[in-house]
N, C-alpha and C. Protein backbone atom coordinates (compact mmCIF):
# COMPACT_ATOMS: atom_id res chain seq x y z
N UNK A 1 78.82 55.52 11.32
CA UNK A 1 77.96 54.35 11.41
C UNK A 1 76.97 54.32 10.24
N UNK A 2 76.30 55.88 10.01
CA UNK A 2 75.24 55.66 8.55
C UNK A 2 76.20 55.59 7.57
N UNK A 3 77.31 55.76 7.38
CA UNK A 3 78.22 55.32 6.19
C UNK A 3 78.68 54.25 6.02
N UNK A 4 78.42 53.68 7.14
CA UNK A 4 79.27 52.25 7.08
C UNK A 4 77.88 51.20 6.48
N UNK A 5 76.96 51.42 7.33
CA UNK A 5 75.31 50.64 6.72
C UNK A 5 75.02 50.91 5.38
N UNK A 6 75.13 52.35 5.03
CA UNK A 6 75.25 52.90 3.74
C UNK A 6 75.86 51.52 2.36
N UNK A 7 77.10 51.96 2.93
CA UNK A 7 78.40 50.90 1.79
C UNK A 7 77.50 49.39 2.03
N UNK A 8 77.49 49.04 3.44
CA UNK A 8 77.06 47.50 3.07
C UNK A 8 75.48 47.93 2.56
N UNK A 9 75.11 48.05 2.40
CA UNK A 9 73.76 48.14 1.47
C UNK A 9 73.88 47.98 0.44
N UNK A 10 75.15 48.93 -0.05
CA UNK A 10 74.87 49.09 -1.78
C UNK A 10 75.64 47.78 -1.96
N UNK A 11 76.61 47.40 -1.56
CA UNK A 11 77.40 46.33 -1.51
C UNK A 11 77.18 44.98 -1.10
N UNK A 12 75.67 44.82 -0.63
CA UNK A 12 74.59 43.17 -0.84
C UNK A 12 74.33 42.83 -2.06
N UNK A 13 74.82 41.05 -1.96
CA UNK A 13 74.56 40.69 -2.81
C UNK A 13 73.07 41.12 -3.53
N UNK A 14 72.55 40.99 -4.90
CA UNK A 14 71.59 40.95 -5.46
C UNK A 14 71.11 40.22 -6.50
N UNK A 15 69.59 39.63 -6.84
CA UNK A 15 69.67 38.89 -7.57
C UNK A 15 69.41 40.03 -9.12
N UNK A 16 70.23 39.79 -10.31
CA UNK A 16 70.60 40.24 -11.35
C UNK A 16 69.29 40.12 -12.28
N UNK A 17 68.62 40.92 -12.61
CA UNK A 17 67.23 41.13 -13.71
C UNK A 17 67.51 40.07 -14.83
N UNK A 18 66.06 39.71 -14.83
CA UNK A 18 66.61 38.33 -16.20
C UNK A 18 66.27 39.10 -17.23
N UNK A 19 66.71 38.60 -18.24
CA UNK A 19 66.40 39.04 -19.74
C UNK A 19 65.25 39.00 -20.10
N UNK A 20 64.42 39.58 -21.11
CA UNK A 20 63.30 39.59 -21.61
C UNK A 20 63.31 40.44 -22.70
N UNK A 21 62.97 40.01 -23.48
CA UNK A 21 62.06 39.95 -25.00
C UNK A 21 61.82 41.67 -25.36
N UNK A 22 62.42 42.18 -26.02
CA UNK A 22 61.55 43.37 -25.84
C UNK A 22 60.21 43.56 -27.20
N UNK A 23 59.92 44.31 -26.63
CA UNK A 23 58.30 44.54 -27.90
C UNK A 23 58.72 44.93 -28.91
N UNK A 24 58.11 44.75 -30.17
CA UNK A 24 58.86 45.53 -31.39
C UNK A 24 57.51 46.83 -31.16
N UNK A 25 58.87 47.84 -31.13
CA UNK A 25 58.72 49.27 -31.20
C UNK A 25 58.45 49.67 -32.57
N UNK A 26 58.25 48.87 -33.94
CA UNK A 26 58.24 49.41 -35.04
C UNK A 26 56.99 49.17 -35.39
N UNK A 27 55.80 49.47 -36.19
CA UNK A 27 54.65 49.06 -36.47
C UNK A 27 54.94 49.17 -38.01
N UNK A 28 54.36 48.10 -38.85
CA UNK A 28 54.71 47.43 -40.13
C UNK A 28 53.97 49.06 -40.98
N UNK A 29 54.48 49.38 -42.00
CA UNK A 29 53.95 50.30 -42.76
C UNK A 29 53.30 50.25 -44.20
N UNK A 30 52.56 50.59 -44.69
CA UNK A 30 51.66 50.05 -45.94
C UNK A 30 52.45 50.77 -47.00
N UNK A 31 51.98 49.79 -47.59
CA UNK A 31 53.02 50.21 -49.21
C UNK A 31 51.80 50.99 -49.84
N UNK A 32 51.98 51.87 -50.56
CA UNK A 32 51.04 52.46 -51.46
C UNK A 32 51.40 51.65 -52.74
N UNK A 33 50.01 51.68 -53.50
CA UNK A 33 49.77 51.00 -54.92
C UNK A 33 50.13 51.81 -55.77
N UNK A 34 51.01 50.67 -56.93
CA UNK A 34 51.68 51.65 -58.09
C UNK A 34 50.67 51.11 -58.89
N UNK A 35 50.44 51.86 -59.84
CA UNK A 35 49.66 51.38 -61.09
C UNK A 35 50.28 51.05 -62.04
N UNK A 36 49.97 49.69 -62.44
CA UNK A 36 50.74 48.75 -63.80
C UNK A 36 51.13 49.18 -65.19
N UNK A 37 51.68 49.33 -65.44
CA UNK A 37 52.31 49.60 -67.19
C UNK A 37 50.58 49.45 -67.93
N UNK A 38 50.70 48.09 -67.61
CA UNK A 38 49.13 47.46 -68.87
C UNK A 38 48.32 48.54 -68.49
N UNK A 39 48.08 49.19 -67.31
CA UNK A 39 46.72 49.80 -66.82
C UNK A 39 46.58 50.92 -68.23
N UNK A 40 48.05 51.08 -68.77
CA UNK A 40 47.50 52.76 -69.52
C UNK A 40 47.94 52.28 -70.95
N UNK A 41 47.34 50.78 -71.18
CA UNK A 41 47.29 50.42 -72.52
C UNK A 41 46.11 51.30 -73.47
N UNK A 42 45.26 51.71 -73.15
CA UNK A 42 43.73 51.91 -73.82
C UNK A 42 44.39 53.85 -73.88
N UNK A 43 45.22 54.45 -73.56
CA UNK A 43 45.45 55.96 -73.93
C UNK A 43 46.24 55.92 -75.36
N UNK A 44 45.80 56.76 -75.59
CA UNK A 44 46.37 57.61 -76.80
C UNK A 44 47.94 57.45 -76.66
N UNK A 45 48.68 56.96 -77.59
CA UNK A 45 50.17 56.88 -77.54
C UNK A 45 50.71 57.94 -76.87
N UNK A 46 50.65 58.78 -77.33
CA UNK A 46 51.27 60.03 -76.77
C UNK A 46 51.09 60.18 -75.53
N UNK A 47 49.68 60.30 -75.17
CA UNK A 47 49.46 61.08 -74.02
C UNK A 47 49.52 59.76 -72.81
N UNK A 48 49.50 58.21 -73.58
CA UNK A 48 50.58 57.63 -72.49
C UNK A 48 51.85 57.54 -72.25
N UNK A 49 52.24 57.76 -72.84
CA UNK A 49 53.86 57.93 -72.46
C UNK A 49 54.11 59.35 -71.48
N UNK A 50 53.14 60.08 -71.36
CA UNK A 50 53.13 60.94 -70.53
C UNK A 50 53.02 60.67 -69.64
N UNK A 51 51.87 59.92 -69.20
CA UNK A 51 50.73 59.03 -68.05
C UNK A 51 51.69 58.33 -67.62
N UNK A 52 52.35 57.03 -68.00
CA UNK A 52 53.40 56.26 -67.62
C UNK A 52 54.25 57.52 -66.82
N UNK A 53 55.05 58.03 -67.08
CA UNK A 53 56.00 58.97 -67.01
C UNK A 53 55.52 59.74 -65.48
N UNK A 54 53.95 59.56 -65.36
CA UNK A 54 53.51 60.80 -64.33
C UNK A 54 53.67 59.42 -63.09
N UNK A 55 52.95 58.76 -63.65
CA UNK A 55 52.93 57.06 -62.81
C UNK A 55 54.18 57.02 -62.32
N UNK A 56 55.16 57.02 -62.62
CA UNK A 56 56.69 56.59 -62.48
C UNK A 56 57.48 57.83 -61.05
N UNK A 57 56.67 59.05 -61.66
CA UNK A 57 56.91 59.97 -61.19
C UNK A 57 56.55 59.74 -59.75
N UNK A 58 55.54 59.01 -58.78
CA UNK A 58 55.28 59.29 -57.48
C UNK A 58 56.58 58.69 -56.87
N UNK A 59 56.95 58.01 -57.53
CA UNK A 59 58.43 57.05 -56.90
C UNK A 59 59.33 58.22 -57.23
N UNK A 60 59.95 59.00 -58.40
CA UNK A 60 60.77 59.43 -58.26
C UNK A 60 61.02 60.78 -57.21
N UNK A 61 59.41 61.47 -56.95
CA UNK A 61 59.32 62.09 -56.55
C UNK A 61 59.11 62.29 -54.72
N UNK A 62 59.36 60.74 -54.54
CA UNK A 62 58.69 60.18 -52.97
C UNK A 62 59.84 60.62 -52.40
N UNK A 63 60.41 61.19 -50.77
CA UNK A 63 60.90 61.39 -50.15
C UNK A 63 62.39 60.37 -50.12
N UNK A 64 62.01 59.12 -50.43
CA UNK A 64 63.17 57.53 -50.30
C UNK A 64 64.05 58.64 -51.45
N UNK A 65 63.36 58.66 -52.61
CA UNK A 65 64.41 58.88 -54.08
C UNK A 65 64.99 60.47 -53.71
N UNK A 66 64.02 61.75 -53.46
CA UNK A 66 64.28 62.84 -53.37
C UNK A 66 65.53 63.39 -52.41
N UNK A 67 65.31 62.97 -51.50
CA UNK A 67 66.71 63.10 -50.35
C UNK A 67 67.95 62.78 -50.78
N UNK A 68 68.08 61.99 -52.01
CA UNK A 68 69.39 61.89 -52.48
C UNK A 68 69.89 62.68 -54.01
N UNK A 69 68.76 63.41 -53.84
CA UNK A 69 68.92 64.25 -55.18
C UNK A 69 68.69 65.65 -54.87
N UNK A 70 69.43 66.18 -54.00
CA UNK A 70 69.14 67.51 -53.25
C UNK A 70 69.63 68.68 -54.12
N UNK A 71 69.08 69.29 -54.10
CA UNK A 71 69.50 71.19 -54.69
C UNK A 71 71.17 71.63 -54.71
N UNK A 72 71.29 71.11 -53.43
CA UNK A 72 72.80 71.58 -52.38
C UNK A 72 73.41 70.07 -52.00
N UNK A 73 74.43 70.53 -51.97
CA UNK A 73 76.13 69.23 -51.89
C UNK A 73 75.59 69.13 -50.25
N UNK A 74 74.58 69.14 -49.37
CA UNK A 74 74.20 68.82 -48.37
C UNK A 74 72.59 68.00 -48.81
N UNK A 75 72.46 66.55 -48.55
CA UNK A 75 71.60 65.54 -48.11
C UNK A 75 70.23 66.26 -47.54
N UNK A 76 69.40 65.70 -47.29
CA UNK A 76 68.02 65.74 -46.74
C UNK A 76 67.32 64.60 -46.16
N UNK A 77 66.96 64.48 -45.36
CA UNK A 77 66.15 62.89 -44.56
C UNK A 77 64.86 62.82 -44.03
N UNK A 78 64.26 62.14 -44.12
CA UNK A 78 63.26 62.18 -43.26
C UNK A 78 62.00 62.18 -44.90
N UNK A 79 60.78 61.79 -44.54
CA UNK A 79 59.70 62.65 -45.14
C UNK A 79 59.90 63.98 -45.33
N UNK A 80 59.85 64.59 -44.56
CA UNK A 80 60.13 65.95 -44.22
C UNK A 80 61.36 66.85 -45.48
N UNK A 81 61.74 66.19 -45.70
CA UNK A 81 63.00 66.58 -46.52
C UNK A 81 63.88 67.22 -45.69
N UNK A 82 64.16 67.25 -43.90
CA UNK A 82 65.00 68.19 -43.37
C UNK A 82 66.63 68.03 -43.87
N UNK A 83 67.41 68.74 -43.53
CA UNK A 83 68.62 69.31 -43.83
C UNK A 83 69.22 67.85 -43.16
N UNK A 84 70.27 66.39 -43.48
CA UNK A 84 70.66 65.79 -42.70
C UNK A 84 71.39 66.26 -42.19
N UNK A 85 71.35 65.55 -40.36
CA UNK A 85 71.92 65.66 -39.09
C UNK A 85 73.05 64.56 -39.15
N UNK A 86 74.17 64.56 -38.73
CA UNK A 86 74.99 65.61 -38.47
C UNK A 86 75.55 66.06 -39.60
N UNK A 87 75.83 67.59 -39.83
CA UNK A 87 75.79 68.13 -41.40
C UNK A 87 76.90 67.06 -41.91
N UNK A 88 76.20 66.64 -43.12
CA UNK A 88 77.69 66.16 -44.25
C UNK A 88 77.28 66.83 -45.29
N UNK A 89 78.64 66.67 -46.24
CA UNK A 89 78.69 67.16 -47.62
C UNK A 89 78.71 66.29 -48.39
N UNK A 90 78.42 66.45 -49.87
CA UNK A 90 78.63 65.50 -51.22
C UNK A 90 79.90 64.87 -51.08
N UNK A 91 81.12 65.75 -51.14
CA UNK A 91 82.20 65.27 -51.47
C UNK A 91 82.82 65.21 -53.03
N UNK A 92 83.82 64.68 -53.42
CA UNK A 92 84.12 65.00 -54.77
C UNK A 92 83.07 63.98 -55.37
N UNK A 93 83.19 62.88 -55.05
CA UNK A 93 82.77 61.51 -55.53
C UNK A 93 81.20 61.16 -55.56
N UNK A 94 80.62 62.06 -54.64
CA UNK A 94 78.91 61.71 -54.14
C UNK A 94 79.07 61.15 -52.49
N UNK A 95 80.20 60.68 -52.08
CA UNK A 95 80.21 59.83 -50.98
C UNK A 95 80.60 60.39 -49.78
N UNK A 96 80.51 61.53 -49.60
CA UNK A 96 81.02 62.51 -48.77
C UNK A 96 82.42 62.92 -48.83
N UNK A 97 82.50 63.95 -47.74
CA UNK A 97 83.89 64.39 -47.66
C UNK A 97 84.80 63.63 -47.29
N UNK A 98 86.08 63.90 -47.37
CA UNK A 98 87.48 63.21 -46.79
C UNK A 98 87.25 62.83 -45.70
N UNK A 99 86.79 63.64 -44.38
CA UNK A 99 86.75 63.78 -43.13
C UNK A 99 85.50 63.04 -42.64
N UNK A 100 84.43 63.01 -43.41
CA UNK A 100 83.37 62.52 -43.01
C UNK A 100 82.46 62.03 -43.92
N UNK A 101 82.93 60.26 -44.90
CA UNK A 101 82.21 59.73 -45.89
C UNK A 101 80.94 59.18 -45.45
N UNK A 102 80.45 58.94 -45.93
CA UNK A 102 79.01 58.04 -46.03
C UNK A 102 78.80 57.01 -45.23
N UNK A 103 80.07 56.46 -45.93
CA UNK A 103 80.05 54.51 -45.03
C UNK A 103 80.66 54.83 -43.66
N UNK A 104 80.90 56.12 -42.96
CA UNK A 104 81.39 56.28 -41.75
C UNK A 104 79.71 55.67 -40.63
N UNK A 105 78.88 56.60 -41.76
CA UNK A 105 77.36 55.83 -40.41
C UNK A 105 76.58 54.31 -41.16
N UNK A 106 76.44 54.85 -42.56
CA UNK A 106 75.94 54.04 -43.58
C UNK A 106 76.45 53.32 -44.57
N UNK A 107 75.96 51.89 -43.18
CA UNK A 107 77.12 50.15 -43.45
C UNK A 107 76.52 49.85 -45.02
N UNK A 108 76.60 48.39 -45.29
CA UNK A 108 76.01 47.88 -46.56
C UNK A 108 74.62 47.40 -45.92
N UNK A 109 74.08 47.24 -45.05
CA UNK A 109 72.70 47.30 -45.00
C UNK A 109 71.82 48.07 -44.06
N UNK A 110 70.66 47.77 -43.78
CA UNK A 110 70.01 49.02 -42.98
C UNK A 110 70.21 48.17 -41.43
N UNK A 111 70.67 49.50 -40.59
CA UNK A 111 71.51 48.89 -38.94
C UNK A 111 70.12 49.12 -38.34
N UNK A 112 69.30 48.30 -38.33
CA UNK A 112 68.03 48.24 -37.35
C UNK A 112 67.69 48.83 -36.04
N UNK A 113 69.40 48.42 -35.14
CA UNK A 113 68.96 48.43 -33.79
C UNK A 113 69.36 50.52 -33.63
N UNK A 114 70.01 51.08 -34.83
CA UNK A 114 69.94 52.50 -34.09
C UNK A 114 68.96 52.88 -35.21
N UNK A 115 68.30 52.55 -36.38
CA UNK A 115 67.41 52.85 -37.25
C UNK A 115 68.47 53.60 -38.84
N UNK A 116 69.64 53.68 -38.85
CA UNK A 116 70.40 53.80 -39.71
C UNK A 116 69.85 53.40 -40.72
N UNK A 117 69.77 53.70 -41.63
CA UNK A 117 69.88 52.91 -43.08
C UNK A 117 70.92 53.14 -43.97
N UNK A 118 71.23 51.91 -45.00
CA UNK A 118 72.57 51.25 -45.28
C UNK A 118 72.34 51.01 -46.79
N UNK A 119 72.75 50.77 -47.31
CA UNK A 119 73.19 50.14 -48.86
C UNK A 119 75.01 50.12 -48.80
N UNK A 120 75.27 48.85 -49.62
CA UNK A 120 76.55 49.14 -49.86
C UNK A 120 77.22 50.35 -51.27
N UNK A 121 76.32 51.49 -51.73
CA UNK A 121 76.33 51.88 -52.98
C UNK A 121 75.90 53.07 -52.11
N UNK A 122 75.94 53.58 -50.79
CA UNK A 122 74.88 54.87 -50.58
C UNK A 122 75.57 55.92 -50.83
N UNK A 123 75.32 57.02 -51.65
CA UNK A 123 75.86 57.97 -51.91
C UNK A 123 74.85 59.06 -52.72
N UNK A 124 75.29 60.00 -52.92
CA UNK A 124 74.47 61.01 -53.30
C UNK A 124 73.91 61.07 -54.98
N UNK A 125 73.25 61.58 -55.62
CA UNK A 125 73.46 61.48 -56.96
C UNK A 125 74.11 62.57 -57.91
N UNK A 126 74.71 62.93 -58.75
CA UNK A 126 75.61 64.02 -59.43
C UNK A 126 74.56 65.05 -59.37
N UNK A 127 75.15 66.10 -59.15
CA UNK A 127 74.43 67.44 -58.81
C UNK A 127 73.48 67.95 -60.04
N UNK A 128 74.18 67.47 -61.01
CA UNK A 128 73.12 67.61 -62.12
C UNK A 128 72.29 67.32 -62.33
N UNK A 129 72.01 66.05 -61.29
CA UNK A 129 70.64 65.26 -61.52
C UNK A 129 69.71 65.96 -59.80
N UNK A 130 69.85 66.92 -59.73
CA UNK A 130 69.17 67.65 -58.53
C UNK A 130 67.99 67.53 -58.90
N UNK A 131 67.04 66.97 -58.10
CA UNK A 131 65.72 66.60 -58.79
C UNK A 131 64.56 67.81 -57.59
N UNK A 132 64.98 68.33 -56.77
CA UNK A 132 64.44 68.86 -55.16
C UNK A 132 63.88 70.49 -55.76
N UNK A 133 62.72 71.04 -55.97
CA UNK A 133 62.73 72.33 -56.68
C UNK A 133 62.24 72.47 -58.25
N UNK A 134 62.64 70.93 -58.71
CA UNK A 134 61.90 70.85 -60.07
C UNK A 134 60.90 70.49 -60.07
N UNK A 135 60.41 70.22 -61.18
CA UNK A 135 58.97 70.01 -61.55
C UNK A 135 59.08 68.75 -62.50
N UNK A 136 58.19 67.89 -62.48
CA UNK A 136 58.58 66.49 -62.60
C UNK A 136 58.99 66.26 -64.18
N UNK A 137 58.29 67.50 -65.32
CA UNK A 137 58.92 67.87 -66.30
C UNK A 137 59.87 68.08 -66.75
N UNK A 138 60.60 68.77 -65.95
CA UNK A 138 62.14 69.31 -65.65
C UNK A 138 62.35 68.07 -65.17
N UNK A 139 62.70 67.44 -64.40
CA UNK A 139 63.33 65.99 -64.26
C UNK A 139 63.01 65.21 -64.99
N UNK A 140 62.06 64.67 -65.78
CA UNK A 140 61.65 63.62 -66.87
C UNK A 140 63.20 64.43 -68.15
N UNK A 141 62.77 65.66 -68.33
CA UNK A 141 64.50 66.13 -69.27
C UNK A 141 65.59 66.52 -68.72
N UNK A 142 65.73 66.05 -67.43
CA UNK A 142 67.09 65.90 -67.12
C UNK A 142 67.71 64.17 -67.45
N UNK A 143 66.71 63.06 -67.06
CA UNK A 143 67.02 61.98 -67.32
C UNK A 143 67.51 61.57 -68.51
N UNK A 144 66.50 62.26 -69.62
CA UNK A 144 66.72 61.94 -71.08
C UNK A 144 67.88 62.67 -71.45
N UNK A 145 68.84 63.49 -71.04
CA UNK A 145 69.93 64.56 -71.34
C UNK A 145 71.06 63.95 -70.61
N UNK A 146 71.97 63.10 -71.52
CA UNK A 146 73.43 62.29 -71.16
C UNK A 146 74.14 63.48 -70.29
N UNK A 147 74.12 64.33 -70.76
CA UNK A 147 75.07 65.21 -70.28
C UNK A 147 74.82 65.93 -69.02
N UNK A 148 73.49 65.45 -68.20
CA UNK A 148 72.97 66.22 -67.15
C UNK A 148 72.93 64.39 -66.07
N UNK A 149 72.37 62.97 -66.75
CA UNK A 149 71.77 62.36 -66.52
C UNK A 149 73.45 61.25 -66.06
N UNK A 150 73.89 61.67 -67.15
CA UNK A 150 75.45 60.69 -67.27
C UNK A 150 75.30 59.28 -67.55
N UNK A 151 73.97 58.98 -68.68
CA UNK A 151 73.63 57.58 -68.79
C UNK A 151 72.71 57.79 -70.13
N UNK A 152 72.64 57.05 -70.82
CA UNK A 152 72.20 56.48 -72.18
C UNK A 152 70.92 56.21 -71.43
N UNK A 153 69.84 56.03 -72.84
CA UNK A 153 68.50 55.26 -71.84
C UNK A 153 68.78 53.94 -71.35
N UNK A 154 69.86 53.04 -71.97
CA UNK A 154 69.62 51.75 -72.00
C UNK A 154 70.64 51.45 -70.36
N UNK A 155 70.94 52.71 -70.38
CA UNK A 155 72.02 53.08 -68.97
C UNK A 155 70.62 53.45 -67.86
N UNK A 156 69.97 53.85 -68.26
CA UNK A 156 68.70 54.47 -67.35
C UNK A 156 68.05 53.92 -67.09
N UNK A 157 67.49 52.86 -67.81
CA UNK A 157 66.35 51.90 -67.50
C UNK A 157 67.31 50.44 -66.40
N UNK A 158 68.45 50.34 -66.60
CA UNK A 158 69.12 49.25 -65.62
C UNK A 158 68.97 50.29 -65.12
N UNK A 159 69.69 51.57 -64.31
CA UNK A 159 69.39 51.80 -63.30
C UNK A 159 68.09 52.12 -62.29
N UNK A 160 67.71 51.96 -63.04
CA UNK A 160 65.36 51.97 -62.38
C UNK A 160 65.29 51.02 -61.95
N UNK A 161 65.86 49.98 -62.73
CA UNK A 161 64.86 48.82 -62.83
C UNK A 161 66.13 47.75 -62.01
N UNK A 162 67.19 47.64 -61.99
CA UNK A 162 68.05 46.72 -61.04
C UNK A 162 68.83 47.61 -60.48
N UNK A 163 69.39 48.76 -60.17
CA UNK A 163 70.44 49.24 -59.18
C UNK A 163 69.88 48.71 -57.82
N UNK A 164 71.08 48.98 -57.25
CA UNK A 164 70.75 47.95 -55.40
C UNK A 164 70.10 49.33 -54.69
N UNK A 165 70.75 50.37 -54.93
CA UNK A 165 70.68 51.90 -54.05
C UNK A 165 69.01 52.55 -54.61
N UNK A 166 68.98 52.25 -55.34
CA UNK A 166 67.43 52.68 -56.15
C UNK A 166 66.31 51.58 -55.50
N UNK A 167 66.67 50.49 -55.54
CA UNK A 167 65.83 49.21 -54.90
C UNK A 167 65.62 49.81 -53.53
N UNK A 168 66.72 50.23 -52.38
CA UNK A 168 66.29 50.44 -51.21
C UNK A 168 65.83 51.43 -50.86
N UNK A 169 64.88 52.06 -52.09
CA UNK A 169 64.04 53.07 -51.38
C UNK A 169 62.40 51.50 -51.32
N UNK A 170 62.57 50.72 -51.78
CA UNK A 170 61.44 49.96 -51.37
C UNK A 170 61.79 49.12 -50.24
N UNK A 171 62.44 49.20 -49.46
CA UNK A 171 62.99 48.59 -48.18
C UNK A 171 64.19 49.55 -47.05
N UNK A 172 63.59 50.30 -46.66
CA UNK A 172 64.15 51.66 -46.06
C UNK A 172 64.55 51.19 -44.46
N UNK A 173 63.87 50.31 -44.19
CA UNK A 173 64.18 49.85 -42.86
C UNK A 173 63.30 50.90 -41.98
N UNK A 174 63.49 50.70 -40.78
CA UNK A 174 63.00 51.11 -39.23
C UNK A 174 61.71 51.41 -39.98
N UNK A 175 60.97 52.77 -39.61
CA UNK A 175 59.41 52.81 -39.83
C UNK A 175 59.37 53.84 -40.97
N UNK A 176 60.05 53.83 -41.80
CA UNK A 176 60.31 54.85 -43.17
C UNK A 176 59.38 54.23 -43.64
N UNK A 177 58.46 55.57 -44.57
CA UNK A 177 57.69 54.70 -45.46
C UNK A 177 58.42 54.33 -46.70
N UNK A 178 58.17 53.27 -47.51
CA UNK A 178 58.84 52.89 -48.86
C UNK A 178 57.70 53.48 -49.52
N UNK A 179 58.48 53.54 -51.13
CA UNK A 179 58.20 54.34 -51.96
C UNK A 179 57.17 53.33 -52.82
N UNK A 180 56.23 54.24 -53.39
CA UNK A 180 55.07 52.87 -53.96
C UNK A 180 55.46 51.56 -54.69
N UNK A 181 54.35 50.84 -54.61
CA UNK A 181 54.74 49.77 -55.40
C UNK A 181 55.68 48.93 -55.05
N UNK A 182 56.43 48.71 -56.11
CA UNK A 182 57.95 47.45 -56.26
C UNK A 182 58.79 47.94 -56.74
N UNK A 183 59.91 47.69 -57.21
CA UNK A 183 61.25 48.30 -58.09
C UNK A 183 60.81 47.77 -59.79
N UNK A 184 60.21 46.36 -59.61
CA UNK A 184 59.65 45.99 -60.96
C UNK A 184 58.94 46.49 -61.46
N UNK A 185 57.99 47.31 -60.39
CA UNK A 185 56.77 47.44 -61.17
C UNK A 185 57.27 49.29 -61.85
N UNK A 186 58.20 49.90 -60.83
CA UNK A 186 58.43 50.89 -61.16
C UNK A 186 59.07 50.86 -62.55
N UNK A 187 60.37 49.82 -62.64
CA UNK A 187 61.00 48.97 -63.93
C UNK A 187 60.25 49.15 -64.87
N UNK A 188 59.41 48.54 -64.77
CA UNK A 188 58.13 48.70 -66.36
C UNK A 188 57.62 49.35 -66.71
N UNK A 189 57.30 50.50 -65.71
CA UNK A 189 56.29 51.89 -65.67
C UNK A 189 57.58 52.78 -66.90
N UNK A 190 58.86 52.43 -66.68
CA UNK A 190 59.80 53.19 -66.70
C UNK A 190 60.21 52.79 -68.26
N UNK A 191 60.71 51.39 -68.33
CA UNK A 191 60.60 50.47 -69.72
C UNK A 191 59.57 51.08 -70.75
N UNK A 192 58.03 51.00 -70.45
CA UNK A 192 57.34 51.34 -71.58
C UNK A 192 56.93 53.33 -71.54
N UNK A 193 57.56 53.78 -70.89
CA UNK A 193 57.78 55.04 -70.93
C UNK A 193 58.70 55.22 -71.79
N UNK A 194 59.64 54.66 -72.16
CA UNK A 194 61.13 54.53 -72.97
C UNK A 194 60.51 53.95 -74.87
N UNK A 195 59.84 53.06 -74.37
CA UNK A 195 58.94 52.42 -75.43
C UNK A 195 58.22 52.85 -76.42
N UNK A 196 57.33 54.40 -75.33
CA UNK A 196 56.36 54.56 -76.20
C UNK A 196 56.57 56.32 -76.72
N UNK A 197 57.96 56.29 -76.83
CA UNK A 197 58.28 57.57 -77.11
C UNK A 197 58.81 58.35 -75.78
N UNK A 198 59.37 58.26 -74.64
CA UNK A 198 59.52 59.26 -74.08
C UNK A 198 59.21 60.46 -73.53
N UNK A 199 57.68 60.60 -73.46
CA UNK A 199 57.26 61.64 -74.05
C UNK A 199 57.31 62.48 -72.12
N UNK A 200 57.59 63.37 -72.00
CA UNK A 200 57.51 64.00 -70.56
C UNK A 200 56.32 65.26 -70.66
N UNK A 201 56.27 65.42 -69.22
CA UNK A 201 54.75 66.54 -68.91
C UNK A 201 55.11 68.15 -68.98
N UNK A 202 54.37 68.33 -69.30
CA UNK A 202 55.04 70.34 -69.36
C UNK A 202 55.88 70.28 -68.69
């Protein structure tokens, strides 16, 4: 008899929960200020092209750019720089392994509703350009060195200043912070660094 009341219980009709709106769970995040090319008109040639170069440096050095320029054929995420979950590798190409590429989680844009982030270009950068452990010196002469960098300057400055995969460290999606500034403004920091001699920091 309590089994039988049981079943018809669970088995009354019911009226079905209506839909509703949910809250955005994300809170908007502040961009940090890049400082302008013009700002380091009034230095000493030299020692701006350094200045530029150090300027340029908080972007290259921000968590968005660093995670894809790791030590090891294994990724890093987060601020944090942790080890990415679930382990992948470089692969021959940058794009992961056979078994487990890139575009298996990371579509062509950033997937909002699980917090994924996406580019259609996401992939790692050539091991030579391991930027994670250096010193921003040591990476200012890895860039300038074809043979470490795999690009001419005039190859280097398009990629600063228009690649799509370099752009989305200023639009990271879910609550990542983006990397200072703009891609332009980084563009120019980068342009008259090229301009005014090249010049890099110890």
């Amino acid at each position: 008899m309590v089994g039988a009341g049981g079943l018809a219980y669970a088995l009354y009709p019911r009226t079905m929960p209506q839909t509703q709106t949910l809250a955005a769970r994300l809170q908007p995040v502040e961009v940090e200020r890049l400082r302008l090319a013009a700002e380091f008109n009034a230095i000493d040639p030299r020692a701006r092209s350094v200045a530029l170069f150090e300027e340029a440096g908080r972007v290259i050095q921000h968590p968005r750019c660093m995670n894809c320029h790791p030590r090891t054929d294994r990724p890093t995420q987060t601020d944090g720089m942790r080890a990415h979950t679930p382990w992948v590798m470089r692969g021959v190409d940058g794009s992961g392994a056979s078994t487990l590429r890139c575009s298996t989680c990371h579509q062509a844009e950033n997937f909002e509703a699980s917090g994924v982030p996406g580019n259609i270009n996401w992939k790692l950068a050539p091991i030579e350009m391991a930027w994670q452990g250096e010193t921003l010196g040591d990476i200012c002469r890895q860039l300038l060195d074809p043979a470490r960098s795999h690009m001419t300057r005039e190859e280097l400055l398009h990629h600063m200043t228009e690649d799509e995969l370099v752009g989305w460290a200023w639009h990271p999606g879910a609550n990542r912070r983006p990397a200072p500034g703009s891609q332009a403004e980084f563009g120019a920091l980068i342009k008259a660094w090229l301009e005014t001699g090249a010049a890099c920091p110890p």
